[in-house]
N, C-alpha and C. Protein backbone atom coordinates (compact mmCIF):
# COMPACT_ATOMS: atom_id res chain seq x y z
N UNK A 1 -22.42 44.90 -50.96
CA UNK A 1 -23.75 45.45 -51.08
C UNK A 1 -23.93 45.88 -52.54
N UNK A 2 -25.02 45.18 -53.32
CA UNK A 2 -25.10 45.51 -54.35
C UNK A 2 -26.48 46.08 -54.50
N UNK A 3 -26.59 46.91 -55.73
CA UNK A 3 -27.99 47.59 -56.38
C UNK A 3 -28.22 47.85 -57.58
N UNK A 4 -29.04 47.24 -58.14
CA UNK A 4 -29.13 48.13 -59.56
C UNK A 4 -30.01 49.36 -59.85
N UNK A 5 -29.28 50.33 -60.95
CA UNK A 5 -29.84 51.85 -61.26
C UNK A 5 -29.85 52.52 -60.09
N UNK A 6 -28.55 52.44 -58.98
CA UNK A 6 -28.18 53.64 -57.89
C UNK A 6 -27.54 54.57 -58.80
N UNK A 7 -26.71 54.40 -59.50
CA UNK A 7 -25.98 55.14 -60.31
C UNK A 7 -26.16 56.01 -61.68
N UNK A 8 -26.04 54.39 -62.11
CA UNK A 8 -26.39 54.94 -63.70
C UNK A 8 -27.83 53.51 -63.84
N UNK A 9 -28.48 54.07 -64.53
CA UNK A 9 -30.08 53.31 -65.00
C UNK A 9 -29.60 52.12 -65.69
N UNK A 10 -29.78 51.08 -65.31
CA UNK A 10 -30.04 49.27 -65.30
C UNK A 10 -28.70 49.20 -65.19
N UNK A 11 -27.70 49.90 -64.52
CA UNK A 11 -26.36 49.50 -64.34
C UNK A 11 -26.03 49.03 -62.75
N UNK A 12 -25.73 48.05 -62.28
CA UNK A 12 -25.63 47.72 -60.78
C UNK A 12 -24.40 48.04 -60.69
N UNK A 13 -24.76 48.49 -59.08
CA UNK A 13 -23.63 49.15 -58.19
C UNK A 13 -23.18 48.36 -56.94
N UNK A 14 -21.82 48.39 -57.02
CA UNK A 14 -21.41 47.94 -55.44
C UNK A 14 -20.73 48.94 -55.10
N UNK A 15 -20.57 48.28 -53.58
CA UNK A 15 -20.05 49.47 -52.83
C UNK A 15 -19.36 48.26 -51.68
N UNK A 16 -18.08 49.24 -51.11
CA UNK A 16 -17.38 48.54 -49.49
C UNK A 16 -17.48 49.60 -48.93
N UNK A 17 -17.66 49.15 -47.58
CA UNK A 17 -17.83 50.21 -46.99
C UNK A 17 -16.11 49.69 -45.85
N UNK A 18 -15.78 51.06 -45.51
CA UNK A 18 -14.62 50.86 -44.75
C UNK A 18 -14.38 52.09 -43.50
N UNK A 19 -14.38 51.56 -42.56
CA UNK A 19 -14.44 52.52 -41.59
C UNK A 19 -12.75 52.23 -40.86
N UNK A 20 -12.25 53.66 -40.68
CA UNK A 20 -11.09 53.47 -40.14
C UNK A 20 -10.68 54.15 -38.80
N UNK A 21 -9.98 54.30 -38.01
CA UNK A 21 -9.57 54.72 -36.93
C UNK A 21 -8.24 55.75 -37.04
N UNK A 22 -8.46 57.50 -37.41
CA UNK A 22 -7.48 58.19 -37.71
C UNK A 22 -6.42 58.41 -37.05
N UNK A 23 -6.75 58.42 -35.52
CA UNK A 23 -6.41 58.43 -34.45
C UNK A 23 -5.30 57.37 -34.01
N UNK A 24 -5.53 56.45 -34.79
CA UNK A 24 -4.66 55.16 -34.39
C UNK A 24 -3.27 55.86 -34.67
N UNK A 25 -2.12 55.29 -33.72
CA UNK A 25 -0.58 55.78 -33.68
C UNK A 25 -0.01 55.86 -34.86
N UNK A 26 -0.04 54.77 -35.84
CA UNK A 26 0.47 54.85 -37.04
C UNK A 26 0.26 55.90 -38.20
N UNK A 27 -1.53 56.49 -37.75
CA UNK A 27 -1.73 57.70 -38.59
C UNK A 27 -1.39 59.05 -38.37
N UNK A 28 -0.54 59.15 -37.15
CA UNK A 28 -0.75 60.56 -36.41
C UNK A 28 0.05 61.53 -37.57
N UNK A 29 0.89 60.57 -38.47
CA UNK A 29 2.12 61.76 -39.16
C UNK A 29 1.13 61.97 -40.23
N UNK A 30 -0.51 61.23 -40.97
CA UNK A 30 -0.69 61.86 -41.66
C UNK A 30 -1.94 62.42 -41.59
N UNK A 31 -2.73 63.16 -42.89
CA UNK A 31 -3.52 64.43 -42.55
C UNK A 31 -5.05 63.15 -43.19
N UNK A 32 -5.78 63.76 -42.43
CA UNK A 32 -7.40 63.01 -42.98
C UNK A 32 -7.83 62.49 -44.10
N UNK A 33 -7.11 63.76 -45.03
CA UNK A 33 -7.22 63.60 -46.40
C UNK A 33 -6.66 62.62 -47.28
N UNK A 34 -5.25 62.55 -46.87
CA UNK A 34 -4.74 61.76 -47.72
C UNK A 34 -4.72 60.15 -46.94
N UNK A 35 -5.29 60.08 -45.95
CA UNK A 35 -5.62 58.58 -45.23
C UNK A 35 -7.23 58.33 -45.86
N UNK A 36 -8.23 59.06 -46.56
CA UNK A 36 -8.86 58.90 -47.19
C UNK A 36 -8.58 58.38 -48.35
N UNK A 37 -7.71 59.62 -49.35
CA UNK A 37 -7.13 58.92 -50.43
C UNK A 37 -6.76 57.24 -50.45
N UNK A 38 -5.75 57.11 -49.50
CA UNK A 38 -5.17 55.95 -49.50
C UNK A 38 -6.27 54.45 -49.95
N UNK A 39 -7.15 54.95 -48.46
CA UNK A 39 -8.04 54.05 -48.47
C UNK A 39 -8.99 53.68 -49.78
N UNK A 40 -9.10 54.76 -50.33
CA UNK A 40 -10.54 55.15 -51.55
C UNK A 40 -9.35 53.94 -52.92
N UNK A 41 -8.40 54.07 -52.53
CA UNK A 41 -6.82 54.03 -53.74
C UNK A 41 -7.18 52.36 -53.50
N UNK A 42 -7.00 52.00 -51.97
CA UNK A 42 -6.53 50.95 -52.22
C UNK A 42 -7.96 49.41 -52.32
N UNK A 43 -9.17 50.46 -51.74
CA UNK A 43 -10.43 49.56 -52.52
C UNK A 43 -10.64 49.64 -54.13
N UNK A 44 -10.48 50.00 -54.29
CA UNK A 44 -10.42 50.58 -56.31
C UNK A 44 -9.46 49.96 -56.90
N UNK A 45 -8.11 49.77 -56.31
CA UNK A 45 -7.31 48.67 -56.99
C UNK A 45 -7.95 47.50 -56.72
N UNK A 46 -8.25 47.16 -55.89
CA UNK A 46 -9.27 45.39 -55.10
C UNK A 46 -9.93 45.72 -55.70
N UNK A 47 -11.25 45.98 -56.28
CA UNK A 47 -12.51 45.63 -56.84
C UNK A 47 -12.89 46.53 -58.08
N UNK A 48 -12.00 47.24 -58.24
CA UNK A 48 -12.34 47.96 -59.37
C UNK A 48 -12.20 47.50 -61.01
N UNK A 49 -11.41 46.51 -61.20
CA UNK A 49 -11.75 45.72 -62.21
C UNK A 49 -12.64 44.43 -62.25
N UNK A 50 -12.43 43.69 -61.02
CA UNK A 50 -13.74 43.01 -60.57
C UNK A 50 -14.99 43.90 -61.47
N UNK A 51 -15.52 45.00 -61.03
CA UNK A 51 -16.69 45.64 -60.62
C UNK A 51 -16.90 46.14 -62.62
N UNK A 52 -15.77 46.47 -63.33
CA UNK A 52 -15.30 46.92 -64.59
C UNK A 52 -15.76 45.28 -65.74
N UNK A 53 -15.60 44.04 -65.28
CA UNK A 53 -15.74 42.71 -65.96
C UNK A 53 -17.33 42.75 -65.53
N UNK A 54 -17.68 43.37 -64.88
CA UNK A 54 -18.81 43.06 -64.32
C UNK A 54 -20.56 44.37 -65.30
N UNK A 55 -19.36 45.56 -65.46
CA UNK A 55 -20.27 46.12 -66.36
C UNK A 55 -21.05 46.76 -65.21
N UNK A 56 -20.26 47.10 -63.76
CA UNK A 56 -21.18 47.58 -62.60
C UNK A 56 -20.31 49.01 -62.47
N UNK A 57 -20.50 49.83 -61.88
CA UNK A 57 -20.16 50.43 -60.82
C UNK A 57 -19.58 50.37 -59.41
N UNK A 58 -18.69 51.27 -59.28
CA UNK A 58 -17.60 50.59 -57.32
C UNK A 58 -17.46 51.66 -56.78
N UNK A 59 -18.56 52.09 -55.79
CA UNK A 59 -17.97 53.25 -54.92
C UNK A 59 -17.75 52.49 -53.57
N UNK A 60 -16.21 52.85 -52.70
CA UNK A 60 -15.90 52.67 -51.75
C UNK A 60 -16.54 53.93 -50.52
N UNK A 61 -17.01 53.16 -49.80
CA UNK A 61 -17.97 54.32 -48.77
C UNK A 61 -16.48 54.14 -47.48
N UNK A 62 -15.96 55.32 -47.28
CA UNK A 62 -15.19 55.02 -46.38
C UNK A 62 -15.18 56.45 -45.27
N UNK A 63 -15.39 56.12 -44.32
CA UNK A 63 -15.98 57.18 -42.86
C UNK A 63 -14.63 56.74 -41.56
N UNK A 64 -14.41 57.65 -40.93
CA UNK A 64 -13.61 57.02 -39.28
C UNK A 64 -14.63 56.68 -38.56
N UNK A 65 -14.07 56.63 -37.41
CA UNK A 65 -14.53 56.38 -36.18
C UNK A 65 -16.05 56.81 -35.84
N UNK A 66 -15.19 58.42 -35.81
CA UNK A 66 -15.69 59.58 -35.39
C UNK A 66 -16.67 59.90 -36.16
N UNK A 67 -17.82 59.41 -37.30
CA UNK A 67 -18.52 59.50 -38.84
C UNK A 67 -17.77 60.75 -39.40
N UNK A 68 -16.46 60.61 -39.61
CA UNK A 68 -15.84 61.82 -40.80
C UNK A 68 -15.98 61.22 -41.83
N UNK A 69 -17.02 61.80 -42.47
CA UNK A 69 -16.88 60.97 -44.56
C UNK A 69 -16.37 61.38 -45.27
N UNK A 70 -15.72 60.40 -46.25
CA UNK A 70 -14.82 60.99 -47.18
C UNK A 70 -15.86 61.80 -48.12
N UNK A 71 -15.60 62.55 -49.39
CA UNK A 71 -15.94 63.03 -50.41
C UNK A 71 -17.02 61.91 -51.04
N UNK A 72 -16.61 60.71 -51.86
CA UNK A 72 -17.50 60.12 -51.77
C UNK A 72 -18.23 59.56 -51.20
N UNK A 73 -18.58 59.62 -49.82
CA UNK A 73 -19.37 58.89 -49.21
C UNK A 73 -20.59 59.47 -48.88
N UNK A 74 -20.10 61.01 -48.76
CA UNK A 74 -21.07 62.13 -48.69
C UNK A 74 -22.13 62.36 -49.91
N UNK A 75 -21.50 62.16 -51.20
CA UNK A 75 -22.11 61.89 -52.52
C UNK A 75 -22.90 60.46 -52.34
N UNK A 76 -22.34 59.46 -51.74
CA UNK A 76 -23.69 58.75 -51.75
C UNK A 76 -24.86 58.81 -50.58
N UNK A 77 -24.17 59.23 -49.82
CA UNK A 77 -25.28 59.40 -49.13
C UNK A 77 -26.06 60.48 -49.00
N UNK A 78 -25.72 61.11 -49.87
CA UNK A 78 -27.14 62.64 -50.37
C UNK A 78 -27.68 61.78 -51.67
N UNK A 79 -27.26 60.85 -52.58
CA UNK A 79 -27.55 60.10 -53.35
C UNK A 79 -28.96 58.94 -52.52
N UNK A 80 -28.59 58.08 -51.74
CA UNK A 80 -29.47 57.43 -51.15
C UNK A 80 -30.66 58.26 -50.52
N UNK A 81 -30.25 59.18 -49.57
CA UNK A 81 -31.32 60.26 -48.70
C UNK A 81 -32.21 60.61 -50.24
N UNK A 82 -31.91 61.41 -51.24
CA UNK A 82 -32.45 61.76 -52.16
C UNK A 82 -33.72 60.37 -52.49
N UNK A 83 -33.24 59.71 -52.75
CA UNK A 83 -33.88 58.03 -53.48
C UNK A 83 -34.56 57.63 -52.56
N UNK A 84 -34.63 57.64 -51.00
CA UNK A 84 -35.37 56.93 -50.16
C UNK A 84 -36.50 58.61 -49.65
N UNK A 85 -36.03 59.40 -49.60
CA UNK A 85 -37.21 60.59 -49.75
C UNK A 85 -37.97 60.30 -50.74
N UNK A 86 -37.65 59.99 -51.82
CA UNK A 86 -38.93 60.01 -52.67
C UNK A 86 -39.54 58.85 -52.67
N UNK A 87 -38.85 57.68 -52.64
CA UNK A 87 -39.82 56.71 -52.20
C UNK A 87 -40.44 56.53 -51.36
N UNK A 88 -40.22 57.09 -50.68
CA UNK A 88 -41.47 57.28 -48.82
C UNK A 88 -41.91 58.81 -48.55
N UNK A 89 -42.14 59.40 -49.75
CA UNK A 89 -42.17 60.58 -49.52
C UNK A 89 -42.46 61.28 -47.83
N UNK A 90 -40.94 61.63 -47.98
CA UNK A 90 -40.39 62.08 -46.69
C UNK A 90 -39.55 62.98 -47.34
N UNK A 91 -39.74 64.04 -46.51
CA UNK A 91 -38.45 65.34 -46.56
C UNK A 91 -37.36 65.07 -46.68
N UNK A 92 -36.36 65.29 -47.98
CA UNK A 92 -35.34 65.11 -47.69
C UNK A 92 -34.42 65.38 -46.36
N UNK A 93 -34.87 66.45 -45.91
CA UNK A 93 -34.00 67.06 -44.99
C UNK A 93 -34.06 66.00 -43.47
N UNK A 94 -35.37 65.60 -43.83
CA UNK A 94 -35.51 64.25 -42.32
C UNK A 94 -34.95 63.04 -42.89
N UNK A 95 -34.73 62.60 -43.68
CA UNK A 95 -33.92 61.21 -44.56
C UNK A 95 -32.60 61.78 -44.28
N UNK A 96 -32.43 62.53 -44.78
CA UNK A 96 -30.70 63.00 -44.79
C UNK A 96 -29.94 63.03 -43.34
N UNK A 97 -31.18 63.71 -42.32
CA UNK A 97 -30.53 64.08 -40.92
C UNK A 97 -30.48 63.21 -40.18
């Protein structure tokens, strides 16, 4: 999913989005956080120089099951809610919710 000026002005942005399952057996020994990390770690090695030759921007949107969002995902999506409120002028607070 790409866009230009989500980020930074005439600079295009991609994004992966990755949804995971915390719950699954293999994660039980570790904590939310750092199965976020991992994930955020290991899209950014994959596309982050891609995205760097490209002169774009790479945020990995990564949520569980359950919609737990990581840190950045929450930043974009008060980022988007923000951008689509004003273009349809609509309340943020009804875009966001």
């Amino acid at each position: 999913m790409g866009g230009s000026g989500f980020w930074e002005f005439q600079r295009e942005a991609l994004f992966d989005i990755c949804i995971l399952n915390a719950d699954a057996p293999s994660y039980l020994s570790s904590t939310l956080e750092s199965l976020f990390d991992a994930a955020r770690q290991r899209k950014k090695n994959k596309y982050g120089s891609a995205a760097e030759q490209r002169k774009a921007t790479f945020t990995p949107v990564i949520a569980t099951c359950e919609a737990i969002f990581d840190h950045e995902a929450e930043v974009y999506l008060k980022k988007i809610s923000a951008l689509l409120s004003s273009k349809w002028g609509t309340p943020y607070s009804q875009i966001h919710g």
